[in-house]
N, C-alpha and C. Protein backbone atom coordinates (compact mmCIF):
# COMPACT_ATOMS: atom_id res chain seq x y z
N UNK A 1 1.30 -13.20 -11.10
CA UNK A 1 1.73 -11.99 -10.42
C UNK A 1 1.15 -12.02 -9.01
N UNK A 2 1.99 -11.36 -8.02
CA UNK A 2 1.48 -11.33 -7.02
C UNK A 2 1.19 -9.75 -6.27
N UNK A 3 0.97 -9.58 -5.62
CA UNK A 3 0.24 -8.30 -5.06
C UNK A 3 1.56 -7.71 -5.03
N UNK A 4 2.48 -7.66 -4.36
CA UNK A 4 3.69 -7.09 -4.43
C UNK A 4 4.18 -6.72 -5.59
N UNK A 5 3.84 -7.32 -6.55
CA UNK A 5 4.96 -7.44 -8.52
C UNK A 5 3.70 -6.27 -8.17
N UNK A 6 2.22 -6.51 -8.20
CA UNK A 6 1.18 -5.39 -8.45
C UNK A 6 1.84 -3.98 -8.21
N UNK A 7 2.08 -4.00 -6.75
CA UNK A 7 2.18 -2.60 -5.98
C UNK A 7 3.30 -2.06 -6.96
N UNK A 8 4.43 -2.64 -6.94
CA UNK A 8 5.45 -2.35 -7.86
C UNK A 8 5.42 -2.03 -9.36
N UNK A 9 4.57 -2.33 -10.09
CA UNK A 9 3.85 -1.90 -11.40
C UNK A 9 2.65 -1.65 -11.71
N UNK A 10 2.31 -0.81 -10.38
CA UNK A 10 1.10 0.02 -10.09
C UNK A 10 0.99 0.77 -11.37
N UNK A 11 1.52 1.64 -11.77
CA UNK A 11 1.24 2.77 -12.94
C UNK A 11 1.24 2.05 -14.34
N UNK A 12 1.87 0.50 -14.61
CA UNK A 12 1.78 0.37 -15.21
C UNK A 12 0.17 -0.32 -16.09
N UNK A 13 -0.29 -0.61 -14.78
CA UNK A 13 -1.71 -1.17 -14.70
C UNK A 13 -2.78 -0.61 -14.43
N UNK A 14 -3.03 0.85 -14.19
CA UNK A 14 -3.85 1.73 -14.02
C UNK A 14 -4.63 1.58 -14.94
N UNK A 15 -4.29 1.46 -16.50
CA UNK A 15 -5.27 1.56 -17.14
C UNK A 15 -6.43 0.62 -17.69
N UNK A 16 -5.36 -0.63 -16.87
CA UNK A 16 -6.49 -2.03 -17.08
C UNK A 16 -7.41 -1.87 -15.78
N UNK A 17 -7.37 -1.28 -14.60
CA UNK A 17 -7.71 -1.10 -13.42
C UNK A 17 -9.10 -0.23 -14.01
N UNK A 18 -8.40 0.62 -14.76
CA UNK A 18 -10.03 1.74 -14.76
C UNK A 18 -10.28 1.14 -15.84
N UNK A 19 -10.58 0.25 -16.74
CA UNK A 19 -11.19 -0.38 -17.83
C UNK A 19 -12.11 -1.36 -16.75
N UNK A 20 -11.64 -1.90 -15.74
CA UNK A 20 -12.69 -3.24 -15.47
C UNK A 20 -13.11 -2.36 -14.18
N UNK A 21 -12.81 -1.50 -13.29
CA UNK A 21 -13.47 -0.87 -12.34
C UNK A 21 -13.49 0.92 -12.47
N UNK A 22 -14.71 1.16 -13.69
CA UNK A 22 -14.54 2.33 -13.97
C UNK A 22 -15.23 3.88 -12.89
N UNK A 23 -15.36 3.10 -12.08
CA UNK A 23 -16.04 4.08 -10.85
C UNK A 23 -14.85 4.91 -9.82
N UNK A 24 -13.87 3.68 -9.83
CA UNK A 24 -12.81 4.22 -9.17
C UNK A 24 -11.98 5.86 -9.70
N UNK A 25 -11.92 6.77 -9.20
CA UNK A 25 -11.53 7.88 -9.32
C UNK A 25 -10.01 7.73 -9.73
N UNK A 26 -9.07 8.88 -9.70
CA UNK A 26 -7.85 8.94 -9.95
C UNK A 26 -7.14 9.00 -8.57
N UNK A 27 -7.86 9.88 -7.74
CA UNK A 27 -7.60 9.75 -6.28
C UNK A 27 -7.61 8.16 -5.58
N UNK A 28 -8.71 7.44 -5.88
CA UNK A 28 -8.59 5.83 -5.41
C UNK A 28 -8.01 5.50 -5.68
N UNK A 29 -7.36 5.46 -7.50
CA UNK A 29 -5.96 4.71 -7.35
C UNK A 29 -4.82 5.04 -7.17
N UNK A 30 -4.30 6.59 -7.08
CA UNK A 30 -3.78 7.17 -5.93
C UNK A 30 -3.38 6.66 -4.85
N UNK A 31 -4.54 6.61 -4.31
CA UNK A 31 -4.26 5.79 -2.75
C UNK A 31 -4.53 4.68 -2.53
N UNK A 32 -4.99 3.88 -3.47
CA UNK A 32 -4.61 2.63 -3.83
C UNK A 32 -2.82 1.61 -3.88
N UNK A 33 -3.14 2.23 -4.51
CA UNK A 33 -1.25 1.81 -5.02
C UNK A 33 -0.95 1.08 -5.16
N UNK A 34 -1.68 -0.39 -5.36
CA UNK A 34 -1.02 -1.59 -5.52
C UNK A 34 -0.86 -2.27 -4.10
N UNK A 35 -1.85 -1.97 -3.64
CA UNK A 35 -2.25 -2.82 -2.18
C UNK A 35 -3.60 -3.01 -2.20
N UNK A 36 -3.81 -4.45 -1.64
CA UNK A 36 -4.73 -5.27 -1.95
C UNK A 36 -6.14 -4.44 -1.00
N UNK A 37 -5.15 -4.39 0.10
CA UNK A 37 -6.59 -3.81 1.17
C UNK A 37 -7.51 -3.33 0.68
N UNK A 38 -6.27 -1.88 0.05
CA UNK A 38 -6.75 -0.54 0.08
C UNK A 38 -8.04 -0.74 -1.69
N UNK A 39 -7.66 -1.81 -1.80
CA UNK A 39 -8.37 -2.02 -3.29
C UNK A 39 -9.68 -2.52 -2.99
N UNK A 40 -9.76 -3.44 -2.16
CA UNK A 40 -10.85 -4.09 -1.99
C UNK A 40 -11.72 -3.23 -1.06
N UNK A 41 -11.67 -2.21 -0.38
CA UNK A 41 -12.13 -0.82 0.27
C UNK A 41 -12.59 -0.16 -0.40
N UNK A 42 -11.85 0.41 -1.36
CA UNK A 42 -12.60 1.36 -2.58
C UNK A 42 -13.41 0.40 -3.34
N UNK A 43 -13.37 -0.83 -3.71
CA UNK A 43 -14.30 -1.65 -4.10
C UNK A 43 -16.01 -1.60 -3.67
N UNK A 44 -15.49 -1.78 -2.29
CA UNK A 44 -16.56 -2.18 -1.70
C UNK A 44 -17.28 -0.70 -1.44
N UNK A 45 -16.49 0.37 -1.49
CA UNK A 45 -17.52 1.70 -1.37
C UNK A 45 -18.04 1.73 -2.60
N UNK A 46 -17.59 1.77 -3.98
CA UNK A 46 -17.72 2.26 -5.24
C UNK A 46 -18.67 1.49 -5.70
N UNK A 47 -18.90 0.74 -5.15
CA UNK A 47 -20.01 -0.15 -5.29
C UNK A 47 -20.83 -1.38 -5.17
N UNK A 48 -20.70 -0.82 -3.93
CA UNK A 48 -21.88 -1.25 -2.49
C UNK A 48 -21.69 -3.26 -2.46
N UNK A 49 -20.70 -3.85 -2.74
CA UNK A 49 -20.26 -4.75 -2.45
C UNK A 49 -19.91 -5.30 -1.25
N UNK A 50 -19.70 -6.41 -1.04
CA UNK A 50 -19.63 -7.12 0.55
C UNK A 50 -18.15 -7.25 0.10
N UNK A 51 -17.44 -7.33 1.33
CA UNK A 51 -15.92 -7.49 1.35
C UNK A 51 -15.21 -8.54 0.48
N UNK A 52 -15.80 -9.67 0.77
CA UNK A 52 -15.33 -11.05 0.24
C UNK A 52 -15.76 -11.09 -1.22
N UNK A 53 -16.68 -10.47 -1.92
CA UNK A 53 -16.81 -10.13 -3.11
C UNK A 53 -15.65 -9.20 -3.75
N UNK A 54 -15.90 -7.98 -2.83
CA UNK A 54 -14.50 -7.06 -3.43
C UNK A 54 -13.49 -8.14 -3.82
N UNK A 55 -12.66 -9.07 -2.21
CA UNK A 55 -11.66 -9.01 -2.76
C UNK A 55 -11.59 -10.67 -3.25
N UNK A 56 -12.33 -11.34 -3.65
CA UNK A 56 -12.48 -12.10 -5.01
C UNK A 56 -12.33 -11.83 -6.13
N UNK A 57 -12.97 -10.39 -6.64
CA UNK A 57 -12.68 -9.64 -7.68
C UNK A 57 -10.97 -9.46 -8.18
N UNK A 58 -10.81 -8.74 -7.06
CA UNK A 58 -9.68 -8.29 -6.57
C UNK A 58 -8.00 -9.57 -6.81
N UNK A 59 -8.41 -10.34 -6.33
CA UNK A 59 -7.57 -11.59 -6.58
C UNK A 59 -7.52 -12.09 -8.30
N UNK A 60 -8.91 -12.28 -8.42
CA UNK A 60 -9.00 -12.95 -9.58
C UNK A 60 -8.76 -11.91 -11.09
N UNK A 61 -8.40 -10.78 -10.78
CA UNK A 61 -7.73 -9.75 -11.27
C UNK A 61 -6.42 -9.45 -11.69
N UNK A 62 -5.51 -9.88 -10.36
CA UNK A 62 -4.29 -9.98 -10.34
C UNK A 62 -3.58 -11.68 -11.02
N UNK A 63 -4.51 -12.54 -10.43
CA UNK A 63 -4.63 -13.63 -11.34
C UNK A 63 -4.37 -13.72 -12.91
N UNK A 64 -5.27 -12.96 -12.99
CA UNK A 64 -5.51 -12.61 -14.50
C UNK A 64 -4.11 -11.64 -15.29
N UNK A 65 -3.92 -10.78 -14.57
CA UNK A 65 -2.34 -10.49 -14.86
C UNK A 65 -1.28 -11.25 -14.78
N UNK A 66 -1.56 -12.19 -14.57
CA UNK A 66 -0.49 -13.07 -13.81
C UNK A 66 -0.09 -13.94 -15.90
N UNK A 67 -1.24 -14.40 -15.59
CA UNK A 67 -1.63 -14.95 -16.93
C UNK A 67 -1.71 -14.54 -18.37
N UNK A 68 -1.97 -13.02 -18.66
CA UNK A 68 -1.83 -12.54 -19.46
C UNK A 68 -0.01 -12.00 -19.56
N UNK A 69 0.56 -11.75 -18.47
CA UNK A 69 2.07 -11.42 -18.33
C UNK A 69 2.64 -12.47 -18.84
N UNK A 70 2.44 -13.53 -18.56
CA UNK A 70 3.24 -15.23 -19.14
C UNK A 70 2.49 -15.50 -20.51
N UNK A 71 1.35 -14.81 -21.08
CA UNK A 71 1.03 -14.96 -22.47
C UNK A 71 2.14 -13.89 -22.81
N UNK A 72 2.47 -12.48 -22.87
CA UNK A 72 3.07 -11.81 -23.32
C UNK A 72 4.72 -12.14 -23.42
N UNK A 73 5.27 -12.80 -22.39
CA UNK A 73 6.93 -13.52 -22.74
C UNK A 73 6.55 -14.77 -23.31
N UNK A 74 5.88 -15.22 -23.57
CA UNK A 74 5.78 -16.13 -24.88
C UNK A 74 5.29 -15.64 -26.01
N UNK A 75 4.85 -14.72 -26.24
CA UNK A 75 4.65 -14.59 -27.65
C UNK A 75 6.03 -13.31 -27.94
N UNK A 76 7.19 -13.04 -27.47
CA UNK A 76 8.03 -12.05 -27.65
C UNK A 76 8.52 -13.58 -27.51
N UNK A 77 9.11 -14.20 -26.93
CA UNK A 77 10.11 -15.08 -26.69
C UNK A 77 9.76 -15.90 -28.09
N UNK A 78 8.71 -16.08 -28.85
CA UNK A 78 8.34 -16.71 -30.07
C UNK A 78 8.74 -15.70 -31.38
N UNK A 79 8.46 -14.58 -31.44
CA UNK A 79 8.73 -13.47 -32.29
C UNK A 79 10.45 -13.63 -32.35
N UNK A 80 10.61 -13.48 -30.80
CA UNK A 80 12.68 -13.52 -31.10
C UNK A 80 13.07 -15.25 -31.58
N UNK A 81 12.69 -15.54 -31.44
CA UNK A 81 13.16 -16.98 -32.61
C UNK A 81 12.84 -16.68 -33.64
N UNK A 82 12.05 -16.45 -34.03
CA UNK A 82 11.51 -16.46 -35.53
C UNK A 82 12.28 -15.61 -36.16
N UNK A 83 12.62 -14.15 -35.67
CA UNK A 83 13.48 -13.23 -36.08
C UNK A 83 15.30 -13.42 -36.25
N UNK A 84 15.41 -14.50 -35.22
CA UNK A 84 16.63 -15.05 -35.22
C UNK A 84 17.20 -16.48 -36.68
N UNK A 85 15.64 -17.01 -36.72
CA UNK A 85 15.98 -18.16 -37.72
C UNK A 85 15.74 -17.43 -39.06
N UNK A 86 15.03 -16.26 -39.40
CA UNK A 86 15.20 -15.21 -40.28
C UNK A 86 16.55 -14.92 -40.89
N UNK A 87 16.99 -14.34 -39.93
CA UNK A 87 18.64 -13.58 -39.69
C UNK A 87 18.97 -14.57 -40.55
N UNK A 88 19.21 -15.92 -40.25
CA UNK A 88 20.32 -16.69 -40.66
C UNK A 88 19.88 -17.28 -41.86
N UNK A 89 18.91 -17.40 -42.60
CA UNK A 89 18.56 -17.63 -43.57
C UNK A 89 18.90 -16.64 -44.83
């Protein structure tokens, strides 16, 4: 995933957002939105981090969605075969 797919399925990720950065308010991700800047800003206030830390975090975050999104169409893309060679049996 890239920051853009992010910004664009902002709400859908809020809640992995406040699971790994639980300091961030509702207002930060508010005005957050699925922009990198504005993430690595509230990072670095919420807790007292240097920039390049924030947005390491920050990357390796979206990374991580990236990766867990391509685990999730493979294990549905595995379920719909299985359900299909079912059917015909």
């Amino acid at each position: 995933m890239n920051w853009d797919q992010l910004e664009g399925k902002w709400k859908q990720y809020m809640g992995e957002i406040r699971e790994k950065w639980g300091k961030l308010t509702d207002d930060d991700l508010h005005v957050i939105a699925g922009r990198r800047e504005q993430l690595i800003g509230r990072l670095q206030e919420r807790y007292g981090i240097a920039k390049e830390v924030a947005a390491q975090q920050a990357d390796e975050f979206v990374r991580a969605l990236t990766s867990t999104s391509d685990d999730d169409i493979a294990e549905e893309r595995a379920r719909a075969e299985k359900r299909a060679r079912t059917a015909h049996h």
